[in-house]
C-alpha atoms as a PDB file:
ATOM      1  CA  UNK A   1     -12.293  18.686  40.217  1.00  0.00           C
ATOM      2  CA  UNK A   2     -11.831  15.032  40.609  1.00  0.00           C
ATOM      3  CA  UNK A   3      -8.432  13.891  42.525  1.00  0.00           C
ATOM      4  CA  UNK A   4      -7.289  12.247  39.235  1.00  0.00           C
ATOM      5  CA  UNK A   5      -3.381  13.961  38.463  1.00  0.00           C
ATOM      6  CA  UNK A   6      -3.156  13.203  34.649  1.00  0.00           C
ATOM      7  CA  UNK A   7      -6.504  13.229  32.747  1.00  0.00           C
ATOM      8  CA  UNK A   8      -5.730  11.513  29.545  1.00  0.00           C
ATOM      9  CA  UNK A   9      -7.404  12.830  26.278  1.00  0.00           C
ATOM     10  CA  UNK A  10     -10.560  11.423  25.641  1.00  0.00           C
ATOM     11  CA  UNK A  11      -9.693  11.500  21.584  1.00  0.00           C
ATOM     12  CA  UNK A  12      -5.827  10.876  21.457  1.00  0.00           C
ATOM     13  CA  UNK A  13      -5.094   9.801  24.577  1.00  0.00           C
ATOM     14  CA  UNK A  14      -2.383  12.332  25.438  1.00  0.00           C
ATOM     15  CA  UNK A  15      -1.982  13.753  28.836  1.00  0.00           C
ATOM     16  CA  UNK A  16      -4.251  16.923  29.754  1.00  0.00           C
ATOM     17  CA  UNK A  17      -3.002  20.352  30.689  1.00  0.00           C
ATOM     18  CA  UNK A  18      -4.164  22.541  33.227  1.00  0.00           C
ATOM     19  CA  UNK A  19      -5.062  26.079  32.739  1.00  0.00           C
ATOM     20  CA  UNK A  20      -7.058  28.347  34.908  1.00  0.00           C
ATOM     21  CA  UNK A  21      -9.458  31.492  34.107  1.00  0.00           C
ATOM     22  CA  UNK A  22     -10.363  33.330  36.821  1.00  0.00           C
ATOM     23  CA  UNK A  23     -10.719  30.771  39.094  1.00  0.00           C
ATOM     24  CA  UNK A  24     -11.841  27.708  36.492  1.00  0.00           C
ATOM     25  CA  UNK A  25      -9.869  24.886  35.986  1.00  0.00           C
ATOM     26  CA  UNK A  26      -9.438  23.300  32.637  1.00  0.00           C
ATOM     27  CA  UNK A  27      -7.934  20.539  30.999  1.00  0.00           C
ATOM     28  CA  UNK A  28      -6.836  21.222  27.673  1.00  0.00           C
ATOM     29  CA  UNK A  29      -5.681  18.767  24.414  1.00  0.00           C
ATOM     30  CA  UNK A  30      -2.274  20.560  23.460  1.00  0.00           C
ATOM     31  CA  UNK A  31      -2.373  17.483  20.675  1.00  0.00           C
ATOM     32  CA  UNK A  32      -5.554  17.739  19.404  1.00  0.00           C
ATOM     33  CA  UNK A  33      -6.908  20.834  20.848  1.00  0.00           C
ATOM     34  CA  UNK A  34     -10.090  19.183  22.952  1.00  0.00           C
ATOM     35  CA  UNK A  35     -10.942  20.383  26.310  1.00  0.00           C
ATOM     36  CA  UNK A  36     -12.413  18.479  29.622  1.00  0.00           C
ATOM     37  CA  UNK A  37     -14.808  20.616  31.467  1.00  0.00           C
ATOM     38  CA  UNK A  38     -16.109  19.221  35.079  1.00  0.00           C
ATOM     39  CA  UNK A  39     -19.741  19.326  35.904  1.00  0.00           C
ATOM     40  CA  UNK A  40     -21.374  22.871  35.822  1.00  0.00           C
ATOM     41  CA  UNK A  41     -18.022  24.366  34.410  1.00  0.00           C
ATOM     42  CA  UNK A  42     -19.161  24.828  30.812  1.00  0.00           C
ATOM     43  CA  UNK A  43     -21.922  27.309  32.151  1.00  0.00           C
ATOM     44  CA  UNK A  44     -19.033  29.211  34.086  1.00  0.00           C
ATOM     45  CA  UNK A  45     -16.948  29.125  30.990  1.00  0.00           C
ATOM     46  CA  UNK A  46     -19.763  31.068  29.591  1.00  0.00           C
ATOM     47  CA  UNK A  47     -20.063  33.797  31.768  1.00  0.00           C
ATOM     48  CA  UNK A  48     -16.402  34.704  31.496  1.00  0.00           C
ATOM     49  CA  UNK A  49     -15.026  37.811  30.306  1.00  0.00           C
ATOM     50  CA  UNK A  50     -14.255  37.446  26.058  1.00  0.00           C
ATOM     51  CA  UNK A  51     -10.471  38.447  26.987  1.00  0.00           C
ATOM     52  CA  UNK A  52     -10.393  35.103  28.929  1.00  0.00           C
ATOM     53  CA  UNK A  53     -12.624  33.261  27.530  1.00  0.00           C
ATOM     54  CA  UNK A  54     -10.270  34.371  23.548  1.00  0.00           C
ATOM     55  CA  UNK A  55      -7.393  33.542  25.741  1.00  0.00           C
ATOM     56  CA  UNK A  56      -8.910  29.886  26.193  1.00  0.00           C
ATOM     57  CA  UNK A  57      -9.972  29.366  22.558  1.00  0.00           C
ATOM     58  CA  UNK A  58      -5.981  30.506  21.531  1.00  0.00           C
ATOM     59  CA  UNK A  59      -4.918  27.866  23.569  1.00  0.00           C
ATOM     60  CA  UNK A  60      -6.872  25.128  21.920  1.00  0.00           C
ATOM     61  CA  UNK A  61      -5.356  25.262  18.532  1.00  0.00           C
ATOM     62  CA  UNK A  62      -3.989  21.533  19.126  1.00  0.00           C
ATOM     63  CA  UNK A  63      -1.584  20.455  16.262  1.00  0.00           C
ATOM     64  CA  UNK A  64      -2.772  21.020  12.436  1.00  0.00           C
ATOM     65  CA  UNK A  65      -5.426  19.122  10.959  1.00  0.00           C
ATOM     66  CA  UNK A  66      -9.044  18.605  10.974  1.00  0.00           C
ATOM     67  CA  UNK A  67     -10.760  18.434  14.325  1.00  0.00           C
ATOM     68  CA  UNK A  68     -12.258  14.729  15.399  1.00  0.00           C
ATOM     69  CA  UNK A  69     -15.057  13.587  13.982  1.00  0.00           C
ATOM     70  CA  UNK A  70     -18.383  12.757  15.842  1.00  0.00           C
ATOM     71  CA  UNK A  71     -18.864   9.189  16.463  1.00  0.00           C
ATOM     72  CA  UNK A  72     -21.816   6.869  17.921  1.00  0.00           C
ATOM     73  CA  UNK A  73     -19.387   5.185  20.354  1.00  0.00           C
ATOM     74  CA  UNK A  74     -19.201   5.127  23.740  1.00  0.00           C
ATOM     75  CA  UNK A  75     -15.905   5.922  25.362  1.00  0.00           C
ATOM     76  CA  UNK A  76     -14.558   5.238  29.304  1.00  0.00           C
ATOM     77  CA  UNK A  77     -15.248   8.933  31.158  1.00  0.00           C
ATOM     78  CA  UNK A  78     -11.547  10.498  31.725  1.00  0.00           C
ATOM     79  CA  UNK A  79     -12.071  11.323  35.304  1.00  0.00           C
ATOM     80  CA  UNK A  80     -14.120   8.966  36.632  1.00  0.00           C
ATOM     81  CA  UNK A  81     -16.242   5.300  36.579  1.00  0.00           C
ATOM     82  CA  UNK A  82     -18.879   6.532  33.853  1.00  0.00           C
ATOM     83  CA  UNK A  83     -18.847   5.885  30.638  1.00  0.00           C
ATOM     84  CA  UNK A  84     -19.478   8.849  27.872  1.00  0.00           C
ATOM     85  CA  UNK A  85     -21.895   9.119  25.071  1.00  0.00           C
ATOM     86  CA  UNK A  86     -22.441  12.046  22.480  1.00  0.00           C
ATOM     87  CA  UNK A  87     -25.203  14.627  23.191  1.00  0.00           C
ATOM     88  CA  UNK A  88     -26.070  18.185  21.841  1.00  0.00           C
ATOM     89  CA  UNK A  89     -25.385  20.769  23.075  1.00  0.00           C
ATOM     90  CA  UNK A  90     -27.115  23.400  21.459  1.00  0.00           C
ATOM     91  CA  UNK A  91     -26.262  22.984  17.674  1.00  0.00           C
ATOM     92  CA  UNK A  92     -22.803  20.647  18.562  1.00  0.00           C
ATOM     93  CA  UNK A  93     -22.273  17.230  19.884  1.00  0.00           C
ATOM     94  CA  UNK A  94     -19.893  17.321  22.698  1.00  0.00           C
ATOM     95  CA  UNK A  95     -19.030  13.857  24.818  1.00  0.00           C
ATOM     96  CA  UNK A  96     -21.251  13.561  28.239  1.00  0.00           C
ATOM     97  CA  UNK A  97     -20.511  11.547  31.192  1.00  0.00           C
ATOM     98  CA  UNK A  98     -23.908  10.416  32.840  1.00  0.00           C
ATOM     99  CA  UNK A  99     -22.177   9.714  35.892  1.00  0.00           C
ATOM    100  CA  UNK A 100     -19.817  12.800  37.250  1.00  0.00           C
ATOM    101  CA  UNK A 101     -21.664  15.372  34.411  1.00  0.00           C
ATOM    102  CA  UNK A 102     -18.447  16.802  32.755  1.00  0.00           C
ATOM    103  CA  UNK A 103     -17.988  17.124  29.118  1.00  0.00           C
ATOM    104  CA  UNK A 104     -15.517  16.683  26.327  1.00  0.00           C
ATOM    105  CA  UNK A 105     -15.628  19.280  23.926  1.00  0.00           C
ATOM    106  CA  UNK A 106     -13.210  18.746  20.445  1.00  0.00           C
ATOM    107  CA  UNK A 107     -11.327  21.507  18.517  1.00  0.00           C
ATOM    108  CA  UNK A 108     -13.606  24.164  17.551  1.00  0.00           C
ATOM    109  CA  UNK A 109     -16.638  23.340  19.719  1.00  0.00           C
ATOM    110  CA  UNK A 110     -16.129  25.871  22.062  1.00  0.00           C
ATOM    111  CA  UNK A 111     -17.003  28.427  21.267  1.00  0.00           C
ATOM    112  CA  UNK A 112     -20.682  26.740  20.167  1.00  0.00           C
ATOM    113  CA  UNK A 113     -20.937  25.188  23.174  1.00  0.00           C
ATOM    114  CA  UNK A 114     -20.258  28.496  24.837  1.00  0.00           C
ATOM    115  CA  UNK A 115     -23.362  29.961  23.006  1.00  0.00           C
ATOM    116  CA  UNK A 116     -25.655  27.332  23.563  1.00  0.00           C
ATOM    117  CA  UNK A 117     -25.195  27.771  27.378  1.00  0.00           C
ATOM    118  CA  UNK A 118     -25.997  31.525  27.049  1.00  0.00           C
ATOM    119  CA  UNK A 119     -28.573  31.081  25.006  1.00  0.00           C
ATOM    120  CA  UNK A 120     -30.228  28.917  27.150  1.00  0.00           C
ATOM    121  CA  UNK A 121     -29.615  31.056  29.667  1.00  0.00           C
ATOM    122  CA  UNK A 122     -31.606  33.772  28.272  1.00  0.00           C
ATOM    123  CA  UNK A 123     -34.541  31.773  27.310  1.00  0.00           C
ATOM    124  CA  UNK A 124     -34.491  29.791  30.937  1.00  0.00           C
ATOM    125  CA  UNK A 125     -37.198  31.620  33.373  1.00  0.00           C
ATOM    126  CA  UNK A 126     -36.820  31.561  37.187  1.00  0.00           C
ATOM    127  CA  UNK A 127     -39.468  29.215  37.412  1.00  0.00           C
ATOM    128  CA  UNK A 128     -37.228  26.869  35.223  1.00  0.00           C
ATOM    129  CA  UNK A 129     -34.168  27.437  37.216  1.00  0.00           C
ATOM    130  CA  UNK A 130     -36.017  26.690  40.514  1.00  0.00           C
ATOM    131  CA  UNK A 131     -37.348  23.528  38.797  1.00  0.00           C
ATOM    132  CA  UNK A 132     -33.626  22.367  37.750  1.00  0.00           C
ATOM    133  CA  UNK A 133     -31.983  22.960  40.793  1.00  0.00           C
ATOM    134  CA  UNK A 134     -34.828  21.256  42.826  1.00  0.00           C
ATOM    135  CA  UNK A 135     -34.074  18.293  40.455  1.00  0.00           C
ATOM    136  CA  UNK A 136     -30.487  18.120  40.598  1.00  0.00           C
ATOM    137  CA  UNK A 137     -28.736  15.590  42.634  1.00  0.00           C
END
């Protein structure tokens, strides 16, 4: 996790929460329900145990109202220099920082984004993974 203290939403600008789930941190919306996720934690998000992982989704209820809507723009990264930009992940657009690789997800994308990652994981051979980790950095 970055040094950064107070992670402002990337959608309403309100000041992030911490919460941790067996040992990942996460920065959570309480207004509007989004959640920050540093590089590589969306993939441990997905191998946590449902009772966590249901205990994360209760706590992103945010307050009424539809969730944000997708949008072409780019926005200034919460956490660090970059800048982010929509990409899919999986079937749902989530906000991507180029630069330190964490992610944005809104209200409701969770749980999407969660199955995406698994999927992936399923259909990703070893010779794939050795390939992507000989790439990364």
């Amino acid at each position: 996790m970055p040094d950064a203290t107070n992670i402002c939403c990337v959608k309403c600008n309100s000041i992030l929460d911490k919460a941790t789930f067996q040992g990942l941190e996460v920065d959570l919306c309480p207004k509007c329900g989004g959640l920050w996720l540093d590089r590589g934690e969306i993939a441990r998000a997905a191998k946590l145990p449902e009772k966590e992982l249901a205990h994360l989704r209760n706590l992103l209820t945010g307050q009424p109202g539809p969730p944000p809507i997708p949008t072409e723009s780019i926005a200034p990264c919460p956490v660090c220099p970059g800048s982010l930009a929509e990409v899919m992940l999986g079937a749902v657009h989530v906000d991507y920082c180029g630069k330190c690789q964490g992610i944005f997800l809104d209200r409701g994308e969770l749980e999407a984004a969660v199955d995406a990652v698994r999927a992936r994981d399923r259909n990703t051979t070893p010779e794939e993974i050795v390939i992507a980790i000989s790439t990364v950095g």
